[in-house]
Protein backbone atom coordinates (compact mmCIF):
# COMPACT_ATOMS: atom_id res chain seq x y z
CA UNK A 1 0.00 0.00 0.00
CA UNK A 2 2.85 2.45 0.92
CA UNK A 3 4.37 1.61 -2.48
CA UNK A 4 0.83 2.62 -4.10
CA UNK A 5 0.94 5.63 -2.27
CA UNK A 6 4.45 6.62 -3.35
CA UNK A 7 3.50 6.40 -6.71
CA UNK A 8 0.43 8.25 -6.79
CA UNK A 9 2.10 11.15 -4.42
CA UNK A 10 5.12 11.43 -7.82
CA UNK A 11 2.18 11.42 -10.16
CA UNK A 12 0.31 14.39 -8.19
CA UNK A 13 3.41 16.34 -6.89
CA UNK A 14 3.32 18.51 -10.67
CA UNK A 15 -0.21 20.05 -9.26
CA UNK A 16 1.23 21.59 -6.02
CA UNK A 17 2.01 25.01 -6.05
CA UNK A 18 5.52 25.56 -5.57
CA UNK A 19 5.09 27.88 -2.00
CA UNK A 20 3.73 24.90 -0.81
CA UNK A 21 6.75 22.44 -1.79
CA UNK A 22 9.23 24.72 -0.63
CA UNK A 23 7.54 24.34 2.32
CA UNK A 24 7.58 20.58 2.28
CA UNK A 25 10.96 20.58 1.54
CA UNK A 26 12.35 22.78 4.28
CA UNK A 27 10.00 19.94 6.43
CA UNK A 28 11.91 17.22 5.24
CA UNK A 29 15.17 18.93 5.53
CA UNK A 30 14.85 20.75 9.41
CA UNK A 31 13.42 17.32 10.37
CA UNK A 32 15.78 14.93 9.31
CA UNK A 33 13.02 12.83 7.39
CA UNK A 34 13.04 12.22 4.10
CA UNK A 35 10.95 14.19 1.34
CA UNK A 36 9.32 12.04 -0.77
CA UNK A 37 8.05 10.22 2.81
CA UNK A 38 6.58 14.30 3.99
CA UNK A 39 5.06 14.92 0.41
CA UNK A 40 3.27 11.20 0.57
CA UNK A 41 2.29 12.11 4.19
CA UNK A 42 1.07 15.22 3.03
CA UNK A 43 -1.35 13.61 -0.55
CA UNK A 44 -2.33 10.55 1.48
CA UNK A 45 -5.55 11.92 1.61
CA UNK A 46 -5.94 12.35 -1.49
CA UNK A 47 -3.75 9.62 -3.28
CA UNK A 48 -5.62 6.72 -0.46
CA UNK A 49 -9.02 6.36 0.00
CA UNK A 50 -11.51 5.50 3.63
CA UNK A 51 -11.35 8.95 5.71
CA UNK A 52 -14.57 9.26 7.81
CA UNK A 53 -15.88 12.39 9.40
CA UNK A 54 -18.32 13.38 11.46
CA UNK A 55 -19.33 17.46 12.01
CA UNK A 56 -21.50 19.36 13.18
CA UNK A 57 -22.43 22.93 13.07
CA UNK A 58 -25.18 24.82 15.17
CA UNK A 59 -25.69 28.65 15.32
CA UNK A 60 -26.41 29.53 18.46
CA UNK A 61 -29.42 32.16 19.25
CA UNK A 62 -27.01 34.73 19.95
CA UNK A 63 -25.33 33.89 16.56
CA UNK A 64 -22.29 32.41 17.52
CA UNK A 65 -21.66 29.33 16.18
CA UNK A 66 -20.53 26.05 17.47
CA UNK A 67 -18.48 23.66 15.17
CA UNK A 68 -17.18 19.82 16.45
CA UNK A 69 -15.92 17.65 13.85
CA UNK A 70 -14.02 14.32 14.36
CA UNK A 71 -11.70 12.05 12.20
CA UNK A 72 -12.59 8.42 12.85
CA UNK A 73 -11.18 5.91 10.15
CA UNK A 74 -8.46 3.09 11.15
CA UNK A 75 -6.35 5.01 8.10
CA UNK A 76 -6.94 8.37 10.09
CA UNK A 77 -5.69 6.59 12.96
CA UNK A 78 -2.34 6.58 11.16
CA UNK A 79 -2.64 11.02 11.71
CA UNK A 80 -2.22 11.20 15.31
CA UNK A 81 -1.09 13.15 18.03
CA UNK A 82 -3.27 15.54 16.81
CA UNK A 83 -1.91 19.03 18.08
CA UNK A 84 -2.88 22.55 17.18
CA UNK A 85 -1.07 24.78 14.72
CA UNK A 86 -1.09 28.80 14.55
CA UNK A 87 0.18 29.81 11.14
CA UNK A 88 0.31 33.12 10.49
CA UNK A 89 1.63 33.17 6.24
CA UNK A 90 3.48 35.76 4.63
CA UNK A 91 0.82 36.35 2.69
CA UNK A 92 -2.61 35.65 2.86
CA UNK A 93 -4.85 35.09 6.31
CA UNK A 94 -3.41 33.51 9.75
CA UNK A 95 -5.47 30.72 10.55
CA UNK A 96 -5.40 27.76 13.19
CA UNK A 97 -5.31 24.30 12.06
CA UNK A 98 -5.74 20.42 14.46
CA UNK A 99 -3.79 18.18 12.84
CA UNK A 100 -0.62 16.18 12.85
CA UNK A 101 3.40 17.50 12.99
CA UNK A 102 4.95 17.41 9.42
CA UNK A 103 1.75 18.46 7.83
CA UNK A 104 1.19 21.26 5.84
CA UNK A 105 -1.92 20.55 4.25
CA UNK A 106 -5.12 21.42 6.52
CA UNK A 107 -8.09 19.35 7.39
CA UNK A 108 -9.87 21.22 9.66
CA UNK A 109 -9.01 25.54 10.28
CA UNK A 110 -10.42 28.57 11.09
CA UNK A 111 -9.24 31.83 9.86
CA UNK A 112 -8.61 35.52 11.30
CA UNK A 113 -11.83 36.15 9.37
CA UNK A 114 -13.81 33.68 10.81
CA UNK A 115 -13.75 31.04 8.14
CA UNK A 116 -14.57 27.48 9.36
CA UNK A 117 -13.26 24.70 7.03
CA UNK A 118 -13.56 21.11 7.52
CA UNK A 119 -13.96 18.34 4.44
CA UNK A 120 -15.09 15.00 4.24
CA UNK A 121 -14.82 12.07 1.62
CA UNK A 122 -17.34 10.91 -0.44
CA UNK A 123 -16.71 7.43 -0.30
CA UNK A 124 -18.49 6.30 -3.34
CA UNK A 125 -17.70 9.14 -5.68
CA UNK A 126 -15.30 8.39 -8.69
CA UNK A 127 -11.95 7.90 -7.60
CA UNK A 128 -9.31 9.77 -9.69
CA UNK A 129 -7.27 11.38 -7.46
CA UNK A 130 -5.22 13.12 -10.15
CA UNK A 131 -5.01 16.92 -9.30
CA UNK A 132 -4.42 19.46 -6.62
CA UNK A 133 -4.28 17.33 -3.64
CA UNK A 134 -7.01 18.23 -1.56
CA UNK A 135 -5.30 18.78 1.94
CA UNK A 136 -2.88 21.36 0.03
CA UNK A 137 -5.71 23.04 -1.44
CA UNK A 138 -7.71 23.33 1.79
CA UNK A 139 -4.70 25.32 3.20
CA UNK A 140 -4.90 27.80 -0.12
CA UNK A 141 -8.20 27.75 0.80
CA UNK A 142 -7.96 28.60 4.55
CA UNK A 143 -5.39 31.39 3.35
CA UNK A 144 -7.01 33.01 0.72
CA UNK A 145 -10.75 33.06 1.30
CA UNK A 146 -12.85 35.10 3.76
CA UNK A 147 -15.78 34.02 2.92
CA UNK A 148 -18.07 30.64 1.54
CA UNK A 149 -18.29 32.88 -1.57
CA UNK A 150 -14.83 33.10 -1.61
CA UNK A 151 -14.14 29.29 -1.05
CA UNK A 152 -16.43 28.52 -4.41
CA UNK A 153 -13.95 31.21 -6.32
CA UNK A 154 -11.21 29.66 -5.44
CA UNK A 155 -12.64 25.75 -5.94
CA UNK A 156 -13.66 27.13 -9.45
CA UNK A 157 -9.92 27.66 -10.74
CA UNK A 158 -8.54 24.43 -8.64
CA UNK A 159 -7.45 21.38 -11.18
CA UNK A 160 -9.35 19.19 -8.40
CA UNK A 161 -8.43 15.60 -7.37
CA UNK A 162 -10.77 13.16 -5.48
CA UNK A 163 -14.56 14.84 -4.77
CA UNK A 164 -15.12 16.20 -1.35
CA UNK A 165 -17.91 17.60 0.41
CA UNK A 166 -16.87 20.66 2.08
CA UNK A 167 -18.27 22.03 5.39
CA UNK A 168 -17.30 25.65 5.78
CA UNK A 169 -18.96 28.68 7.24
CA UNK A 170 -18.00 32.47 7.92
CA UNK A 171 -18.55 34.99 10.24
């Protein structure tokens, strides 16, 4: 499976945008681990298959809203500790992010604007995964856009991979 994996990551790596690899790289390089094993880490989202998620969203009468979303797949299992990550990018919106050390993809953020982003698979939709990984383009995503309008502009020029179904609210 890791093999598979590999391969797929190699196929996909031409769709990432370069800020993002020179990112990956200086991962692989500060940590000692090898890059082809971050950049893998990073797709395997997108290049495997069998992440389940749970969320839920409910705006309060006062109209604050309350998000919970979980990760529970015996793949996702593979993601853990779980720890929380302030990024605050050169350009673009800061934004927190739960997810695993050596990621730089996102799975589940909020931005300074109030952005809430969290996808989920679609386990029966078609499974060509070649494209813009999707846990790279949720951080472009979580950087760029201030609002669900903003989210569609940005899915609208994405070469996508694998379908999602995205779960994102703003302020």
């Amino acid at each position: 499976a890791a093999n598979k994996l590999m391969d797929r990551t190699k196929e996909i790596e031409q769709y990432i945008p370069e800020k993002y690899i020179t990112e990956i790289k200086g991962l692989a390089a500060g940590s000692g681990i090898d890059y082809d094993l971050i950049l893998m880490l990073n797709t395997a989202a997108t290049t495997g298959w069998k992440f389940f998620c749970t969320s839920v969203a409910v705006k309060m009468q006062d109209g604050k809203l309350i998000r919970s979303r979980s990760f529970e797949t015996s793949l996702g299992q593979m993601f853990k500790p779980h720890i929380l990550f302030i990024n605050q990018p050169s350009q673009g919106y800061a934004f927190a992010s739960v997810f695993v050390p050596g990621i730089v993809g996102v799975f589940t953020a909020m931005n300074e604007t109030g952005l809430n982003f969290g996808p989920h698979a679609i386990i029966k939709a078609l499974t060509d995964w070649k494209g813009f990984p999707n846990e790279i383009l949720n951080r472009q995503i979580i950087e760029n856009a201030d609002s669900v309008e903003g989210v569609g502009e940005i899915l609208k020029k994405a070469h996508l991979s694998r379908p999602r179904m995205i779960m994102v609210t703003d302020s």
